[in-house]
Protein backbone atom coordinates (compact mmCIF):
# COMPACT_ATOMS: atom_id res chain seq x y z
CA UNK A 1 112.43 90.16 127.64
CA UNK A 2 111.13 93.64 129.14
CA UNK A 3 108.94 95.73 127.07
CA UNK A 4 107.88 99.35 127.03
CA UNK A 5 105.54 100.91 129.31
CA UNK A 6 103.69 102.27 125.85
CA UNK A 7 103.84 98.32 124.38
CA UNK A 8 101.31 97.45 127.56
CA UNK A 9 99.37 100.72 127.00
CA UNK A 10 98.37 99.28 124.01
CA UNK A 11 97.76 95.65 124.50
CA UNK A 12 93.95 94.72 122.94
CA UNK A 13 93.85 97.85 121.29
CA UNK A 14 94.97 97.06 117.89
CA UNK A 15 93.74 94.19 115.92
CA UNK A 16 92.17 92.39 118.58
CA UNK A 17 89.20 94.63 118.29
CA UNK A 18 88.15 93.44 114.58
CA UNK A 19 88.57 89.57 115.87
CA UNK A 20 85.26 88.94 113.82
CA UNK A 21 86.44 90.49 110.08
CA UNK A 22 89.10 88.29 110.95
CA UNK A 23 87.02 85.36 111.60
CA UNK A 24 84.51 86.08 108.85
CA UNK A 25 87.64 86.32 106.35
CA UNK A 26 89.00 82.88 107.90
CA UNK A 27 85.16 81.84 106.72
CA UNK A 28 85.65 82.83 103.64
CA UNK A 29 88.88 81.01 102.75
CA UNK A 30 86.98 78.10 103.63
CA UNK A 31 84.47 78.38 101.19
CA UNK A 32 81.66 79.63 102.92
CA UNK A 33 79.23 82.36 101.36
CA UNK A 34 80.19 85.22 103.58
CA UNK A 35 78.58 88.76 103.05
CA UNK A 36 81.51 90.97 104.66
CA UNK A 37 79.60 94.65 106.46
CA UNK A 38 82.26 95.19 108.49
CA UNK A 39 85.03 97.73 107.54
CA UNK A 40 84.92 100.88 105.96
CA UNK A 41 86.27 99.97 102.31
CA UNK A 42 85.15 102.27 99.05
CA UNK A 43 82.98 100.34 96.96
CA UNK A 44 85.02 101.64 93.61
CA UNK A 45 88.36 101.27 92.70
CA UNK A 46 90.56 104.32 92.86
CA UNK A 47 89.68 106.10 89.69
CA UNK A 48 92.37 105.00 86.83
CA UNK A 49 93.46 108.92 86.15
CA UNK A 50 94.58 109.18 89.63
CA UNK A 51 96.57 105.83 89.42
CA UNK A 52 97.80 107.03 86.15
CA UNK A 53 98.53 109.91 88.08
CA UNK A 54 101.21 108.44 90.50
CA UNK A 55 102.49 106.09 87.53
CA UNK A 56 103.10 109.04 85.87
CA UNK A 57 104.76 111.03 88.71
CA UNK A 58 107.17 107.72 89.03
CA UNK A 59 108.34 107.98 85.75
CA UNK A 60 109.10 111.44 85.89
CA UNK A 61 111.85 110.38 88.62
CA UNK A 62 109.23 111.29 91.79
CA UNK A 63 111.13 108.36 93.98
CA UNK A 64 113.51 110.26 95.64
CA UNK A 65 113.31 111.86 98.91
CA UNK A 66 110.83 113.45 100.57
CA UNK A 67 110.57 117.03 102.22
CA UNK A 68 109.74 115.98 105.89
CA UNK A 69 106.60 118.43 105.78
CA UNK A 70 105.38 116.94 103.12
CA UNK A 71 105.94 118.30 99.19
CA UNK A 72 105.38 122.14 98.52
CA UNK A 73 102.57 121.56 95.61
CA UNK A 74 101.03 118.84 97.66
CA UNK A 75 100.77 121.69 100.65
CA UNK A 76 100.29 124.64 98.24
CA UNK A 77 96.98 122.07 97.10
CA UNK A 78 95.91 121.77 100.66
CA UNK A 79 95.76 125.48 101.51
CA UNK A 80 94.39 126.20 98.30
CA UNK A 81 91.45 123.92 99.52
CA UNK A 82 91.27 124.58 102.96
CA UNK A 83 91.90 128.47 102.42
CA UNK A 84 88.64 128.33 99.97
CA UNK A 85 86.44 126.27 102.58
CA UNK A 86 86.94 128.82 105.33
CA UNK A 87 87.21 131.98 103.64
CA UNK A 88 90.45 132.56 105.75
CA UNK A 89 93.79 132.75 104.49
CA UNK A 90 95.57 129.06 105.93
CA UNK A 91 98.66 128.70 104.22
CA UNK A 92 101.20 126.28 103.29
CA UNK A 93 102.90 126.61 106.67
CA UNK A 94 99.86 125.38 108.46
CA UNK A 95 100.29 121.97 106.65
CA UNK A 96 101.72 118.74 107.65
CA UNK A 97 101.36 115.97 105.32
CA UNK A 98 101.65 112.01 106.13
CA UNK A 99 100.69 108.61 105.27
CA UNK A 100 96.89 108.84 106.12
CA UNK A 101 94.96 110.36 108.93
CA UNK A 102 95.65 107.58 111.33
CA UNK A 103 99.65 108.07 111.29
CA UNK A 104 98.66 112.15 111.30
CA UNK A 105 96.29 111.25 114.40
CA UNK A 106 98.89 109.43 116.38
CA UNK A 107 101.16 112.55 115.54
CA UNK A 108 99.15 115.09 116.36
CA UNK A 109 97.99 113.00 119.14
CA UNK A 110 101.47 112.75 120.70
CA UNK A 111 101.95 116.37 120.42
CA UNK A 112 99.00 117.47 122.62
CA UNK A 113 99.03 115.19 125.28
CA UNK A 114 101.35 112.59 127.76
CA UNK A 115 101.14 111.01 131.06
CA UNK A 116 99.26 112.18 133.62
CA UNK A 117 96.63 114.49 130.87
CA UNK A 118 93.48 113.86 130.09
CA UNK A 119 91.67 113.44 126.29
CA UNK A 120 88.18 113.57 125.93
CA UNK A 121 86.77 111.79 123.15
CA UNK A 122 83.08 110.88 122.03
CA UNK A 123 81.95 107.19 123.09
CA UNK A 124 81.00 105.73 120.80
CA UNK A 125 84.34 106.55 118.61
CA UNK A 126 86.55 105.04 115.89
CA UNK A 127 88.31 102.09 116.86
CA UNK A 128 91.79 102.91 116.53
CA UNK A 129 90.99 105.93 119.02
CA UNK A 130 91.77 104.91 122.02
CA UNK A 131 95.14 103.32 121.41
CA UNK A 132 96.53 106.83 119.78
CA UNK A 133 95.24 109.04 123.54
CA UNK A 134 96.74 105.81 125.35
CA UNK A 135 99.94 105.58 123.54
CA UNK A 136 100.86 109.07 124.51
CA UNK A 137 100.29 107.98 128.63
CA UNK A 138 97.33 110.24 128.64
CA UNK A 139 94.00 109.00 130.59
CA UNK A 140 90.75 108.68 128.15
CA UNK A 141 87.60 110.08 128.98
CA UNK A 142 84.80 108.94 127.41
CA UNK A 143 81.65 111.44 126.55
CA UNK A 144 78.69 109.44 126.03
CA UNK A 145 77.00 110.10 122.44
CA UNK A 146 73.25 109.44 123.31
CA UNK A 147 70.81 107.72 120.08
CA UNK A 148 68.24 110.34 121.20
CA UNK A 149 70.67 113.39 120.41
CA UNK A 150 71.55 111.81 116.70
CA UNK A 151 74.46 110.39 118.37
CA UNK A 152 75.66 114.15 117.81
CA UNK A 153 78.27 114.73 120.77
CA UNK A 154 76.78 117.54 123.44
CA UNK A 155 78.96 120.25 124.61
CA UNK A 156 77.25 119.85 128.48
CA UNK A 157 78.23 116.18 128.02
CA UNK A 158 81.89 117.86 127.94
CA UNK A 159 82.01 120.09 130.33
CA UNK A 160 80.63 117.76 132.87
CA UNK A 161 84.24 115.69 132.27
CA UNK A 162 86.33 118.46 131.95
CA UNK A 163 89.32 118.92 134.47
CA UNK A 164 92.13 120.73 134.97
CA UNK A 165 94.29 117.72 132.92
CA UNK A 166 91.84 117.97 129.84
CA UNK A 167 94.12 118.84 127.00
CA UNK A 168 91.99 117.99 124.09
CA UNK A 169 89.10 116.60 122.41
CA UNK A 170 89.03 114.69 119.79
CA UNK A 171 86.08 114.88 117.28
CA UNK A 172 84.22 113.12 114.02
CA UNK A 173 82.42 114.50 112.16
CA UNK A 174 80.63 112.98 109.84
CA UNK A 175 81.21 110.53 112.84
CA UNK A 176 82.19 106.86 112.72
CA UNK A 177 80.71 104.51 113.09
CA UNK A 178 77.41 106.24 113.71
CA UNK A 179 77.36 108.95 110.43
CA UNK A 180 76.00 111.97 112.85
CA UNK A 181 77.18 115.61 111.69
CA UNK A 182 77.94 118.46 114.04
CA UNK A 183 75.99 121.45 114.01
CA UNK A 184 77.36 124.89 113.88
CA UNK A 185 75.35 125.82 117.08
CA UNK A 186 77.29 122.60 118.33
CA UNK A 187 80.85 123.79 117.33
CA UNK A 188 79.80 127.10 118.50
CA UNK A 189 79.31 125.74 122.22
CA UNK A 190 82.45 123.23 121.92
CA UNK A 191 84.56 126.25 121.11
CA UNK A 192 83.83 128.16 123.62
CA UNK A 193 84.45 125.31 126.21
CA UNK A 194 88.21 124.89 124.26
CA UNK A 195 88.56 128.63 125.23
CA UNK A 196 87.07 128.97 128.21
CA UNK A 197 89.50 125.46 129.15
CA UNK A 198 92.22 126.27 127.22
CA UNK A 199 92.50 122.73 125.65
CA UNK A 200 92.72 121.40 121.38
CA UNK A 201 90.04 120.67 119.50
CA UNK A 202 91.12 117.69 117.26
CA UNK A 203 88.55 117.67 114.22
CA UNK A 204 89.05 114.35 112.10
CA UNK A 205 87.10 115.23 109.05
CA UNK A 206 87.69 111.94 107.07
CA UNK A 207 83.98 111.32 106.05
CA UNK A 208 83.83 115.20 104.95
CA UNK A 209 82.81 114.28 101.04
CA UNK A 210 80.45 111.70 101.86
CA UNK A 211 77.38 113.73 103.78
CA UNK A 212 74.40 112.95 102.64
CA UNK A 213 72.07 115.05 100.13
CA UNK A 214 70.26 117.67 102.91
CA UNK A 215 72.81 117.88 105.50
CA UNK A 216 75.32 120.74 105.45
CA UNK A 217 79.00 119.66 106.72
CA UNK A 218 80.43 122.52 109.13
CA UNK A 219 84.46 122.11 110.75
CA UNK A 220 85.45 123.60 113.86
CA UNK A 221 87.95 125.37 111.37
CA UNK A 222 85.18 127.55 109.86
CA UNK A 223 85.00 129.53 113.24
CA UNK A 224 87.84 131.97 113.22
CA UNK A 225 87.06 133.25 116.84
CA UNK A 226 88.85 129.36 118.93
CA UNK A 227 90.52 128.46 114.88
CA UNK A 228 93.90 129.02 117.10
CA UNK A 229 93.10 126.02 118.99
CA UNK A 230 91.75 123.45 116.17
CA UNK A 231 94.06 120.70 114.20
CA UNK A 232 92.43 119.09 111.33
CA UNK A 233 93.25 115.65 110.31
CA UNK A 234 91.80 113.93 107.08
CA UNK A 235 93.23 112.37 103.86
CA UNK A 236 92.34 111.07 100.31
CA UNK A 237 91.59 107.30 101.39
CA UNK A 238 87.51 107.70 101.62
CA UNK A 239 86.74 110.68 99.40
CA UNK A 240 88.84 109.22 96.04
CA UNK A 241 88.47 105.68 96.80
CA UNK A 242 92.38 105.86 97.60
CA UNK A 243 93.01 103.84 101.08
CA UNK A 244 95.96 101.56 99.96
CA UNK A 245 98.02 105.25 98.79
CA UNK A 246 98.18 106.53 103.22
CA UNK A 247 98.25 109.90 101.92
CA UNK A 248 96.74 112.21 104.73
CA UNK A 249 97.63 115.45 106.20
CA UNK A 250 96.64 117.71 109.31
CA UNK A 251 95.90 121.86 109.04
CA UNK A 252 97.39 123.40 112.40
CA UNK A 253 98.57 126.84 113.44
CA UNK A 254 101.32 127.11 112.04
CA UNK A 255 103.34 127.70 115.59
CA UNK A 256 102.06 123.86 116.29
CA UNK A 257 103.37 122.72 112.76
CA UNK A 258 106.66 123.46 113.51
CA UNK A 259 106.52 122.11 116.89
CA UNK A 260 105.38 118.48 115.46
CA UNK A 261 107.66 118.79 112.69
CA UNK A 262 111.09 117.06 113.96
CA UNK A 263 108.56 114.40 115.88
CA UNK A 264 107.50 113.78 112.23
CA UNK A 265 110.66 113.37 110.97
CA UNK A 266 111.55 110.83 113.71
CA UNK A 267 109.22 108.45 112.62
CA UNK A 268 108.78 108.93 108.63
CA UNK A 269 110.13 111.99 107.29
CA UNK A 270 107.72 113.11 104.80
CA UNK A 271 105.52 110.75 102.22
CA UNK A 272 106.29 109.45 98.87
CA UNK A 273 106.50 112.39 96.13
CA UNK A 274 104.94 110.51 93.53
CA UNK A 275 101.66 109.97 96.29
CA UNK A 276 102.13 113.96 96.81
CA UNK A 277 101.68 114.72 92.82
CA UNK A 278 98.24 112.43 92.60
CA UNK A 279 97.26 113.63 95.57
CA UNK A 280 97.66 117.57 94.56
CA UNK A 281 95.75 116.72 91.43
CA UNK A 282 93.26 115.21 93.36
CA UNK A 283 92.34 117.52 95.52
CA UNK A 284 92.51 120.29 92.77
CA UNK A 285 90.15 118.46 90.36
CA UNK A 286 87.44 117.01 93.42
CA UNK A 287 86.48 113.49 93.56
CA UNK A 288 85.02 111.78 90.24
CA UNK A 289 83.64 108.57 92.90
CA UNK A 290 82.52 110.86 96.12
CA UNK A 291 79.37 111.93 94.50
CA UNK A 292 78.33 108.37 93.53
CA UNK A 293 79.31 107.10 96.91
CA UNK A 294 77.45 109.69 98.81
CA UNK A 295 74.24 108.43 96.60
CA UNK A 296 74.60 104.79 96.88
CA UNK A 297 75.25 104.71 100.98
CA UNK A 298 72.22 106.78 101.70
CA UNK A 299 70.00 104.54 99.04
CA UNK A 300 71.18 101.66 100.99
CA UNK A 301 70.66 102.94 104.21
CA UNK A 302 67.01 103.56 103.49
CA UNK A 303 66.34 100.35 102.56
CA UNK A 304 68.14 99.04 105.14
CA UNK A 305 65.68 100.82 107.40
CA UNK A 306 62.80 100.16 105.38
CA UNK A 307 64.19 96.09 106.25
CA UNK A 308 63.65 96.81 110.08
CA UNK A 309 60.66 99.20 110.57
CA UNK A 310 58.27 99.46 113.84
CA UNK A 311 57.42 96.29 114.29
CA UNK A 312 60.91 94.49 114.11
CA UNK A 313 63.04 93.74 117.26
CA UNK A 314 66.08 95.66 115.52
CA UNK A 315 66.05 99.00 115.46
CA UNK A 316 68.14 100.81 112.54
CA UNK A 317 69.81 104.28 113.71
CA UNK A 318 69.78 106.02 110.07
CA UNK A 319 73.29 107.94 109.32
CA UNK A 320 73.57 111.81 108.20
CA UNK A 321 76.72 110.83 106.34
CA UNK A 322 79.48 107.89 105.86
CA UNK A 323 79.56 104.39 105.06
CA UNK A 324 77.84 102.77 108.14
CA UNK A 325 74.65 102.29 110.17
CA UNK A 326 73.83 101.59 113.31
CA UNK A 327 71.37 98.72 114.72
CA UNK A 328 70.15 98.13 117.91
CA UNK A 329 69.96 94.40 118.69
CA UNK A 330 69.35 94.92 122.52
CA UNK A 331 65.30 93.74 121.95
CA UNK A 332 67.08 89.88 121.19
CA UNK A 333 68.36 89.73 124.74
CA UNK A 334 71.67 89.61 123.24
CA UNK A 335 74.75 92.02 123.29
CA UNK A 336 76.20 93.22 119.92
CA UNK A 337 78.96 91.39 119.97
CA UNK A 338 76.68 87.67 120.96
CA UNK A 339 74.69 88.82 117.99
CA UNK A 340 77.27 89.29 115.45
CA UNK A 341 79.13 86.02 116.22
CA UNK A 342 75.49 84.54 116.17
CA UNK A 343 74.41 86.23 112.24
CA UNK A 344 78.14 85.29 111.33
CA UNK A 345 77.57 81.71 112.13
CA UNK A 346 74.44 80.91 111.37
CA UNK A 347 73.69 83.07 108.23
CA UNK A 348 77.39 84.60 107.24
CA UNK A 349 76.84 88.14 107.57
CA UNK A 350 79.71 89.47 108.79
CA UNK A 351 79.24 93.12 111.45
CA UNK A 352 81.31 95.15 114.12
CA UNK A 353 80.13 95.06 117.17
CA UNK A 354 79.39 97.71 118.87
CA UNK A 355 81.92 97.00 122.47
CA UNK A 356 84.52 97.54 119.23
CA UNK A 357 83.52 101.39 119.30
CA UNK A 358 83.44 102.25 123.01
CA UNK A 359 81.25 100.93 125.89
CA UNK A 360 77.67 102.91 125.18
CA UNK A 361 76.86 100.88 122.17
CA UNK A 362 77.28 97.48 124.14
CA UNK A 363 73.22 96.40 122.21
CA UNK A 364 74.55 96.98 118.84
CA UNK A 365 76.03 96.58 115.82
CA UNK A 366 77.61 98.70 113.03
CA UNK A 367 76.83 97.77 109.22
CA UNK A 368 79.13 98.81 106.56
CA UNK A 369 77.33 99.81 103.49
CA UNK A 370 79.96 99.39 101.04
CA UNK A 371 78.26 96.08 99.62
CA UNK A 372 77.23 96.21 96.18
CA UNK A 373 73.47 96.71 95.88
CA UNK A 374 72.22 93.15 95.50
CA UNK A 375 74.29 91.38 98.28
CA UNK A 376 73.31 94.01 100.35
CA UNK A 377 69.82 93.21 99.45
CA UNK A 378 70.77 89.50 100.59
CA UNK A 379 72.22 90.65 103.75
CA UNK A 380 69.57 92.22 104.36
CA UNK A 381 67.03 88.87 104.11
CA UNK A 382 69.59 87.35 105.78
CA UNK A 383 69.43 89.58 108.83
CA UNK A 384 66.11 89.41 108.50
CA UNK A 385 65.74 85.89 108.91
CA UNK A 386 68.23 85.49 111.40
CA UNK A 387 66.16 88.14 113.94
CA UNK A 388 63.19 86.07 113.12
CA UNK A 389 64.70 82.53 114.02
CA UNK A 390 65.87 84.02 117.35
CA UNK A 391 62.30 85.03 117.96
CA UNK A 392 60.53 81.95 117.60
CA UNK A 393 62.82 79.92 119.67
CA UNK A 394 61.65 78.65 122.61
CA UNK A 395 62.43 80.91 125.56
C-alpha cells in the first residue's frame, strides 16, 4: 500500500536510533546483570505532593475538556515564571501548552519550516531532532559543535551554513547529550545573525534546572533586542522528575501563538486539565528534586572523570549541566557505537552511541548519570576493566 512522502522522511529516525537500550533491556529480561546509562530518566520518583496534586485535580471533576491553548492558570503560571526570568512582561497570550517539549517541538517545528527550507541545528544534537526538521520537508544542516569549544555551538560555525532557505535554528542549552551552556556573549552573536538573516531561534531549555553549581544559565529570551524572533520550548518532565505526565509548553510572540494554534488543535487540542493544575502548582512552588539532582549528576560526573584521567585511553568530556557525559573512545581503534555493543556484551554496561546524536561524535559515547551512586560506581570498574582488556589484547 502507498505511504506518505513524510512516512519515508522519517524512516530510521525514530526508535531505530536507541537499538542498544533496546538490546540492553532484551538483556535484562534474560537475567543478565545489566547497568542501564543510556536514557535520560530522573533518578527520583515524581514527588508524591505533585501526584497528589493531579489525584486531587481528578476528583475535583478536572477530566473534561481541554482549552486547545492549554488551561488559563496553567498559562497564567507560565508567564508568571517566564515574565519574572526576563524582567519583561510575556503574557498568557504568548503561551502554548502541550504534552511535553517533544510534541511542542514538532509543533513549533512545523510552523517555521517545509519543503524546500533549511534548519540549522547543532551536531551533535538530541536524537529525536532530526526527524521533527525532516518531517516538515525541510533540509537539515548540521553545525559542528567542536570538544575544544565546550561543545558550546559558535555563531561563525552558523553563518558559514547560512543561506537564503535558513529559516531557523534550533538550540540546547544546557545541551544534550553533551551538558554545554551558552554564553550570553554567545546568544548575543546568534541574535544578531537571526536578525541580520531574518530566521527563528528555537531555544529548547529542557535541562534549564539542572546546571551545575558555578555556571549561570542565560535564554535567548533574556535579550529583548531579536526576543521577536525566539520560541521557547521546555516542560516539567526533567526539572520535577515528571516524564510519564507530557506536560510541556512553548513561549512565542504572541502573533506566532495564534498562528500555531488551529495546527495544535488538529492534532491534540489542548492537554489534560488535571496535568494543567499539578503542573501550575509546580511551577509556582519550584522543584523539591531539581536541587538534589543538580548535586548528584555533577558528583558523579567527577568521579566519573576522576575513573578516566591522563593516562587512560578514554577521555571523559565533563558536562556544565544535565544528566550525561561524554567519552571519547576513539584511542581503542573503535567507533562509539563498536564500543558500546562491545561494553554491553562483554561487561553489561549499557551507553548511546555517539552516531545516535549526529555524525561529529562518531569516537564516542554518551553516559547517563541517572544511576544510583553505587552501580554507578560499578559501571564505572566495569568500564574500566573493559578499556583495559581491549588494551592488552594482542594487536
Amino acid at each position: 500500500m502507498k505511504q506518505t512522502a513524510i512516512t519515508q522522511r522519517l524512516t530510521g529516525l525514530g526508535s531505530a536510533k536507541w537499538d542498544i537500550h533496546v538490546r540492553a533491556r532484551s538483556l535484562a529480561a534474560e537475567g543478565r546483570d545489566i547497568i542501564e546509562l543510556t536514557i535520560g530518566e530522573p533518578d527520583v520518583p515524581t514527588p508524591p505532593e505533585l501526584i497528589e496534586a493531579t489525584a486531587e485535580a481528578m476528583r475535583r471533576g478536572r477530566t473534561t475538556y481541554s482549552s486547545g491553548r492549554g488551561e488559563a492558570d496553567l498559562r497564567a503560571a507560565l508567564a508568571e515564571r517566564y515574565s519574572g526570568r526576563t524582567g519583561r512582561a510575556i503574557g498568557a497570550d504568548q503561551v502554548l501548552c502541550f504534552p511535553g517539549t517533544q510534541t511542542a517541538l514538532f509543533a513549533v517545528m512545523m510552523g517555521v519550516a517545509e519543503t524546500h527550507d533549511e534548519v540549522l541545528v547543532g551536531d551533535p544534537m538530541y536524537a529525536t531532532y532530526e526527524g521533527v526538521i525532516r518531517a516538515t520537508g525541510a533540509g537539515m544542516v548540521p553545525v559542528p559543535l567542536q570538544p575544544e569549544n565546550g561543545f558550546r555551538i559558535r555563531a561563525a560555525d552558523i553563518a558559514e551554513r547560512i543561506t537564503p532557505r535558513t529559516r531557523a535554528l534550533l538550540l540546547t542549552t544546557p545541551h544534550n547529550p553533551t551538558g554545554a551552556v551558552l554564553t550570553d556573549e554567545d546568544l548575543i552573536d546568534i541574535g544578531r545573525l537571526a536578525r541580520e538573516h531574518d530566521f527563528w531561534i528555537i531555544s529548547d531549555e529542557v535541562y534549564e534546572e539542572l546546571v551545575f553549581d558555578g555556571i549561570r544559565f542565560r535564554s535567548p529570551l533574556h535579550h529583548a533586542d531579536f526576543a521577536d524572533r525566539v520560541i521557547t520550548v521546555s516542560s516539567i518532565s526533567k526539572s520535577h522528575a515528571a516524564p510519564g505526565f507530557r506536560s510541556g509548553w512553548c513561549i512565542a510572540p504572541a502573533a506566532f501563538i495564534d498562528a500555531l494554534l488551529p495546527l495544535s488543535e488538529s492534532m491534540l487540542f489542548g492537554n489534560q486539565p488535571f496535568i494543567a493544575d499539578m503542573t501550575a502548582k509546580a511551577l509556582r512552588q519550584g522543584s523539591p528534586v531539581a536541587p538534589g539532582m543538580r548535586r548528584r549528576y555533577a558528583a558523579r560526573a567527577a568521579r566519573l572523570e576522576a575513573w578516566f584521567g591522563p593516562d587512560s585511553a578514554l577521555t571523559v568530556h565533563r558536562p556544565d549541566a544535565g544528566m550525561f557525559a561524554m567519552i571519547d573512545v576513539s584511542a581503542t581503534g573503535m567507533t562509539g557505537r563498536e564500543y558500546a555493543i562491545d561494553l554491553l556484551t562483554r561487561q553489561g554496561v549499557a551507553v548511546m552511541p555517539g552516531c545516535s546524536f549526529g555524525t561529529t561524535l562518531g569516537g564516542w559515547v554518551r553516559v547517563a548519570l541517572t544511576v544510583e551512586d553505587s552501580r554507578f560506581d560499578v559501571a564505572c570498574q566495569r568500564i574500566h576493566a573493559h578499556v583495559a582488556g581491549l588494551l592488552s589484547e594482542p594487536a
